[in-house]
N, C-alpha and C. Protein backbone atom coordinates (compact mmCIF):
# COMPACT_ATOMS: atom_id res chain seq x y z
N UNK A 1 -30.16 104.92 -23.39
CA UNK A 1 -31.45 104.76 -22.76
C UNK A 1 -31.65 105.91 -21.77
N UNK A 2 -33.01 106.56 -21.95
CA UNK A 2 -33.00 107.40 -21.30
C UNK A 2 -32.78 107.27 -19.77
N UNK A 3 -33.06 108.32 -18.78
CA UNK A 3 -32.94 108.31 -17.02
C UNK A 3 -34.15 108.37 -16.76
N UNK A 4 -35.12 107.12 -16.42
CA UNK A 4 -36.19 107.37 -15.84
C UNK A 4 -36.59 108.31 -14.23
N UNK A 5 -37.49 109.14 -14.15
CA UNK A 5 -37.29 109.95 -13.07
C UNK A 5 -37.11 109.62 -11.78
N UNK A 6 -36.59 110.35 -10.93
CA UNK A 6 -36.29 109.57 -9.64
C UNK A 6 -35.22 108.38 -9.62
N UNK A 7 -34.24 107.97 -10.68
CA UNK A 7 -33.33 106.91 -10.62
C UNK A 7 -31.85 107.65 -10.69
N UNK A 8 -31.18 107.30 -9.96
CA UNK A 8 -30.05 107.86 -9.52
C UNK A 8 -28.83 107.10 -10.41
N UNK A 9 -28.23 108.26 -10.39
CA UNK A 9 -27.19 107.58 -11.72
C UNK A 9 -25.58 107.11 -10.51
N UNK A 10 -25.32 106.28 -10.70
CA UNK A 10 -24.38 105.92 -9.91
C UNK A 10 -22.55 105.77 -10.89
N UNK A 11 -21.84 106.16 -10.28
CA UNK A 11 -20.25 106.33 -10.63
C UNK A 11 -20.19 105.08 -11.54
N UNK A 12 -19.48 104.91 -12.40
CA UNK A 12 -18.97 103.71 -12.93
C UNK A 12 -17.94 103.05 -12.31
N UNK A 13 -17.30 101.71 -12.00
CA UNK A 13 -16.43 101.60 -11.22
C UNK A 13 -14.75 101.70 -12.31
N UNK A 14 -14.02 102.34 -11.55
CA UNK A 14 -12.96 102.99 -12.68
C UNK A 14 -12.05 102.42 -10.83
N UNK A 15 -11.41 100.93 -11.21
CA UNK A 15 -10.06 100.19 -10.62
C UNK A 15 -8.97 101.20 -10.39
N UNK A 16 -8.51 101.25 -11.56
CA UNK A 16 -7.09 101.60 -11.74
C UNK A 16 -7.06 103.34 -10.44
N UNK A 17 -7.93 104.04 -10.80
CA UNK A 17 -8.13 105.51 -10.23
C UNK A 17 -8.44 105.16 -8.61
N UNK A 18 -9.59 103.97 -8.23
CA UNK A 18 -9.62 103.70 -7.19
C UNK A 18 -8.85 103.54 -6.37
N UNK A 19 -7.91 102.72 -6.72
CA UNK A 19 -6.21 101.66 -6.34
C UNK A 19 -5.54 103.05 -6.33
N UNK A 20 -5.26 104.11 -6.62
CA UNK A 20 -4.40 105.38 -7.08
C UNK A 20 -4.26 105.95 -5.50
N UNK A 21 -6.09 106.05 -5.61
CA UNK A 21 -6.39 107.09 -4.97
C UNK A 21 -5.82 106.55 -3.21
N UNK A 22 -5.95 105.02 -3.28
CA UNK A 22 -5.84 104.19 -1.67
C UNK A 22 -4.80 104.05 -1.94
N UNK A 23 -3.75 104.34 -2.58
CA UNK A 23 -2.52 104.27 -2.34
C UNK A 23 -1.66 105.53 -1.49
N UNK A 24 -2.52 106.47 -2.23
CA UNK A 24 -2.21 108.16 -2.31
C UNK A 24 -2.67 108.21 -0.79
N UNK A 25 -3.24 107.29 -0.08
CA UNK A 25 -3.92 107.79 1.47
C UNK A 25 -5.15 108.53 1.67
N UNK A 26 -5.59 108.98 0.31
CA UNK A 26 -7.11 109.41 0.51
C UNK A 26 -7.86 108.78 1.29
N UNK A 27 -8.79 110.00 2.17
CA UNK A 27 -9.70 109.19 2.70
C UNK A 27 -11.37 109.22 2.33
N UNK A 28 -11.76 108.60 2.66
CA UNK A 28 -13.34 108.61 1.82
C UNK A 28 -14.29 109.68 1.63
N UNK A 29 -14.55 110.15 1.83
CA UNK A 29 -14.62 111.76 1.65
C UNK A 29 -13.83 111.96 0.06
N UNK A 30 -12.82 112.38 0.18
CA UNK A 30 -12.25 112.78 -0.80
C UNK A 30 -12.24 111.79 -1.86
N UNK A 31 -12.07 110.42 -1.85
CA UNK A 31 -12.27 109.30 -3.03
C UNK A 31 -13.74 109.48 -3.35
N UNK A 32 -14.66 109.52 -2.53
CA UNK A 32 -16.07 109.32 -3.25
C UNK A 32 -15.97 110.68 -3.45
N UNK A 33 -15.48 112.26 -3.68
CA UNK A 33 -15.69 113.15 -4.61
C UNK A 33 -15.08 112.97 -6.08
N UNK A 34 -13.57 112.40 -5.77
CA UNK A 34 -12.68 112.34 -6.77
C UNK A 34 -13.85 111.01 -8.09
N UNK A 35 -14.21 110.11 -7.25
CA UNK A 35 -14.73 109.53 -8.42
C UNK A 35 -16.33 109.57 -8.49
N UNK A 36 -17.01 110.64 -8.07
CA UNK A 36 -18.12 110.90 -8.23
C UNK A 36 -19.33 109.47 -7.32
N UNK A 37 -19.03 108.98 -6.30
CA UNK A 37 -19.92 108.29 -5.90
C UNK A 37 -20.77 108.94 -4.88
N UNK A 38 -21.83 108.39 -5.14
CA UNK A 38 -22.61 109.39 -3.91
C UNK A 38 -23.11 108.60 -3.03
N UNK A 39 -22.79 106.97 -2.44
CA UNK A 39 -23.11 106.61 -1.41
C UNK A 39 -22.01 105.60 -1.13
N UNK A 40 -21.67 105.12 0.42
CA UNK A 40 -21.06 104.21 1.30
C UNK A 40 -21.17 102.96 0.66
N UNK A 41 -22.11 102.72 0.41
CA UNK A 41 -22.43 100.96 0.19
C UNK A 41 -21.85 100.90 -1.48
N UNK A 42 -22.37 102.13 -2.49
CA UNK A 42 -21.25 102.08 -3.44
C UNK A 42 -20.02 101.81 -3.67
N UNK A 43 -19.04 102.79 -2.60
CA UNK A 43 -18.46 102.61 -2.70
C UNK A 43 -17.48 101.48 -2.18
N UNK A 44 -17.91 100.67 -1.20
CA UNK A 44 -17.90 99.79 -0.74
C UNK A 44 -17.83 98.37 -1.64
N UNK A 45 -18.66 98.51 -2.47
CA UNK A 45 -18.71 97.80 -3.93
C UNK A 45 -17.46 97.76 -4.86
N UNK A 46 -17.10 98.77 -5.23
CA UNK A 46 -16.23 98.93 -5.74
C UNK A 46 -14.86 98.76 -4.89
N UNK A 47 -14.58 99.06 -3.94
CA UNK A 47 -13.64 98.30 -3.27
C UNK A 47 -13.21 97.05 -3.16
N UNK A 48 -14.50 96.19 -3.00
CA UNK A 48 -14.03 95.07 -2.91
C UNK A 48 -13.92 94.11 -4.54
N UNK A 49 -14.76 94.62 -5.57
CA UNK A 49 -14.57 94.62 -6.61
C UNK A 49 -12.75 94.43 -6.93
N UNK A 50 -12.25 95.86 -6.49
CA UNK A 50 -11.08 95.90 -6.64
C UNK A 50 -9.76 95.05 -6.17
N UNK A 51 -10.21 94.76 -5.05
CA UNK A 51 -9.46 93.49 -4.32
C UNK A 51 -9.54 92.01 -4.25
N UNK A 52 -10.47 91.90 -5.13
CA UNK A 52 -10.92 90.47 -5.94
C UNK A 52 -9.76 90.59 -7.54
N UNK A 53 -9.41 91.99 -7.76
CA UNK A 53 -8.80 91.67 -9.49
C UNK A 53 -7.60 91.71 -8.99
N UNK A 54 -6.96 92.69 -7.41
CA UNK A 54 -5.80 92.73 -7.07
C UNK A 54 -5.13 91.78 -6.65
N UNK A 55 -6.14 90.99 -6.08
CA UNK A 55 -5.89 90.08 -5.27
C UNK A 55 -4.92 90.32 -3.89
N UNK A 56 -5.46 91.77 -3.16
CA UNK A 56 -4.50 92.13 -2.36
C UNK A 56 -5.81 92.80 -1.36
N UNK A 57 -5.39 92.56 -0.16
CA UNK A 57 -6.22 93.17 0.80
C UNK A 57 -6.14 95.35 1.10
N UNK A 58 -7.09 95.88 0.73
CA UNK A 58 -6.92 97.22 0.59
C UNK A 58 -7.65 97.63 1.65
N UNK A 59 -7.68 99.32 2.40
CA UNK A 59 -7.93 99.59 3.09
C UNK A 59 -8.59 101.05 3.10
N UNK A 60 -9.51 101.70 2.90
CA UNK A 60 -9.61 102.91 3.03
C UNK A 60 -9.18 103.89 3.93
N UNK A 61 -8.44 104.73 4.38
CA UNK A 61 -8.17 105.61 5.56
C UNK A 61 -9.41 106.44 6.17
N UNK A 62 -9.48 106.17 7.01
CA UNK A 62 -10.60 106.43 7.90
C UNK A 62 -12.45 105.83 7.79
N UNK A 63 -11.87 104.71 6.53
CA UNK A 63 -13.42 103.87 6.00
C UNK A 63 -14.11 103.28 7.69
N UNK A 64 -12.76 102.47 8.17
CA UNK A 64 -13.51 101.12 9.14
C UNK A 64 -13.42 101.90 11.01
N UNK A 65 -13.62 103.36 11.08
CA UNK A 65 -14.08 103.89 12.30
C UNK A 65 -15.45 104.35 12.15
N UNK A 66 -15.96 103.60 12.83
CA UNK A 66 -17.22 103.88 13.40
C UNK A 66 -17.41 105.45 13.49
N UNK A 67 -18.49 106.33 12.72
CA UNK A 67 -18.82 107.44 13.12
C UNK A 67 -19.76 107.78 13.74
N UNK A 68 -19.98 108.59 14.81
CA UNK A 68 -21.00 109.10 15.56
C UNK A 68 -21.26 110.34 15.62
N UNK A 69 -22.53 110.83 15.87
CA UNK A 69 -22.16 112.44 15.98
C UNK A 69 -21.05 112.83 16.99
N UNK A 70 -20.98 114.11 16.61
CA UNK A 70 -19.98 114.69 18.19
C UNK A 70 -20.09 115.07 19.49
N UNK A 71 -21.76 114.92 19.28
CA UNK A 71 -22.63 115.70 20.30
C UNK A 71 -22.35 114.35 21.53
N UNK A 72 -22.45 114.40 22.43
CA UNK A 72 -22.37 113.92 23.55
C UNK A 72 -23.63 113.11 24.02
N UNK A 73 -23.78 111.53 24.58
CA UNK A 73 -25.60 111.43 24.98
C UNK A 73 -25.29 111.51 26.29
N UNK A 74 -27.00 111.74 27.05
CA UNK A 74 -27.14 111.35 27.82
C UNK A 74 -27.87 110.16 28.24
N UNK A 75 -26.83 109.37 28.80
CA UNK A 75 -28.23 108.06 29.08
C UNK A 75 -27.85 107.95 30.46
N UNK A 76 -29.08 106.91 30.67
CA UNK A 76 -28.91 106.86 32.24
C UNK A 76 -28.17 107.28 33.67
N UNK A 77 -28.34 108.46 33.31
CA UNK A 77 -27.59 109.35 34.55
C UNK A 77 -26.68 109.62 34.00
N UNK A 78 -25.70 109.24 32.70
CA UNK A 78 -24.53 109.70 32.71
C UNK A 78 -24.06 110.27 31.25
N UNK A 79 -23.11 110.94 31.05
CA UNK A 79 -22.57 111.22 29.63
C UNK A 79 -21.76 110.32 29.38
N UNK A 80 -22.27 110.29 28.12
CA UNK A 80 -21.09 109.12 27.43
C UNK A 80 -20.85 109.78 25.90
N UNK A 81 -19.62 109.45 25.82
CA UNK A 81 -18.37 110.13 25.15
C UNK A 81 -17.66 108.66 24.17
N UNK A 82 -17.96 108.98 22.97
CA UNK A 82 -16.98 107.76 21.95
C UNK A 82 -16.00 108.19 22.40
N UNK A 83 -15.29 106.87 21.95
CA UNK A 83 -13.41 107.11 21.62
C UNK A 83 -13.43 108.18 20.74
N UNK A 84 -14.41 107.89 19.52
CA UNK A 84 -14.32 109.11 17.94
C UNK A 84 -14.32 110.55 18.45
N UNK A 85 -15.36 110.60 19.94
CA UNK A 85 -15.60 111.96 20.16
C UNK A 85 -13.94 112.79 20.58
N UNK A 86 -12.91 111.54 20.99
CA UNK A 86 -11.92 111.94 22.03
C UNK A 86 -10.73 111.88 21.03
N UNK A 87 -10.98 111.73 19.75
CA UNK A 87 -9.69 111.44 18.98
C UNK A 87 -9.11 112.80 18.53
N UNK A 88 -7.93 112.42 19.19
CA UNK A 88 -6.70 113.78 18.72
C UNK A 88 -6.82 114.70 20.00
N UNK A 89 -7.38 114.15 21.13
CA UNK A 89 -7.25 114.87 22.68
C UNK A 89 -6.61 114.00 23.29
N UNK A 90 -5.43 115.18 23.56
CA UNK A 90 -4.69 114.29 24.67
C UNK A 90 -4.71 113.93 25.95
N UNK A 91 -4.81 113.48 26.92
CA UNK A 91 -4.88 113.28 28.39
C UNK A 91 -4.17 111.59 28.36
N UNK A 92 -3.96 111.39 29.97
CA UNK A 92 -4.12 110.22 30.26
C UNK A 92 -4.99 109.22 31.21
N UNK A 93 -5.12 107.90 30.66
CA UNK A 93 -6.19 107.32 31.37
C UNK A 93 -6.35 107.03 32.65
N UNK A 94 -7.32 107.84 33.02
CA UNK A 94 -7.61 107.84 35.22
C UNK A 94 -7.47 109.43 35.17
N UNK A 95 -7.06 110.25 34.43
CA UNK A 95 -7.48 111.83 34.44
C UNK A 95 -8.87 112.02 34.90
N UNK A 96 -8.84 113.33 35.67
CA UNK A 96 -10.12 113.61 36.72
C UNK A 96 -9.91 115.17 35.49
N UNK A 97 -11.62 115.33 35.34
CA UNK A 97 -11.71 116.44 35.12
C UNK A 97 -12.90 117.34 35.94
N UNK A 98 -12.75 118.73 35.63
CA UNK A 98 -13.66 119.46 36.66
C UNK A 98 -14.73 119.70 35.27
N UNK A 99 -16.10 119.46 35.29
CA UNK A 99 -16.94 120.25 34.26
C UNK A 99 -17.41 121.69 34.78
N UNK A 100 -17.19 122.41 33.70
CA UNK A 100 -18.25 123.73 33.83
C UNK A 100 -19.39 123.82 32.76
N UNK A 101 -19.98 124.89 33.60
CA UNK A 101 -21.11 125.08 32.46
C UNK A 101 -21.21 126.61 31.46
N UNK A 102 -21.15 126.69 30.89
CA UNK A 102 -21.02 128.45 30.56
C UNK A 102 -22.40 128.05 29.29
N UNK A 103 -22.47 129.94 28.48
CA UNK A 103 -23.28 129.87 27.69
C UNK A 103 -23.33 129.00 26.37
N UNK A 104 -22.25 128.74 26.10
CA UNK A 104 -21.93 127.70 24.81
C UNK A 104 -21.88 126.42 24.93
N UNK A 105 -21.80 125.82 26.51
CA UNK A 105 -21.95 124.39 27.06
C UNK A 105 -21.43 124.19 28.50
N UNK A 106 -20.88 122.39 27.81
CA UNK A 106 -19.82 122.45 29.02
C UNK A 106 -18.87 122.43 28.66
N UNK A 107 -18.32 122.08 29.45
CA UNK A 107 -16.47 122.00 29.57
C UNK A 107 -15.94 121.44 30.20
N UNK A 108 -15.05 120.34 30.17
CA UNK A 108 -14.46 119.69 30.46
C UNK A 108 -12.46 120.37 30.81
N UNK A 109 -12.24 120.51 32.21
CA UNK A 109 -11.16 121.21 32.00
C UNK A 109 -10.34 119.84 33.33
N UNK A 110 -8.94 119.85 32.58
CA UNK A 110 -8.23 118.91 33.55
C UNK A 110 -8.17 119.62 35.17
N UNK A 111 -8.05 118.34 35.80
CA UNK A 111 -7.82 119.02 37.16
C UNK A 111 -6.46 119.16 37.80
């Protein structure tokens, strides 16, 4: 049957390659290239698809963190900063930092 225009052809769900790939530690990004899906909620489908035949609770690597941009907001007087924005920086908690400002932004430098 033909592809009527404007209808998006979506991955077939292929278990066995799925289960491979979450074993292997892929993270989503790389599973939805490896099996051609082109959206979240797809693949999402097929996940749980998969854990209904496994009967085993599965997990994507890096599926269930919240993403935000990186950019920084400002709200009410203040910057606020995700955990996501801070992951893989080290400091510890009650660290004082000094901000600067230069041409590329700010900066955040320990004190």
């Amino acid at each position: 049957m033909p592809i009527a225009k404007g209808q998006k052809i979506e991955a077939k769900y292929d278990g066995e390659k799925l289960y491979g790939l979450i074993k292997a530690g892929s993270n989503e990004a790389q599973i939805m290239a490896e099996l051609g899906i082109q959206s979240k909620p797809t693949l999402k489908n097929h996940l749980l698809k998969l854990m209904q035949e496994k009967k085993e609770y599965l997990e994507i690597a890096g599926a269930s963190t919240r993403t935000r941009s990186s950019s920084p907001v400002y709200r009410g007087g203040k910057i606020v900063l995700t955990a996501n924005m801070l992951a893989g920086v080290e400091f510890e908690e009650g660290q004082k930092f000094r901000i600067e400002k230069s041409d590329a932004g700010l900066m955040l430098i320990p004190v």
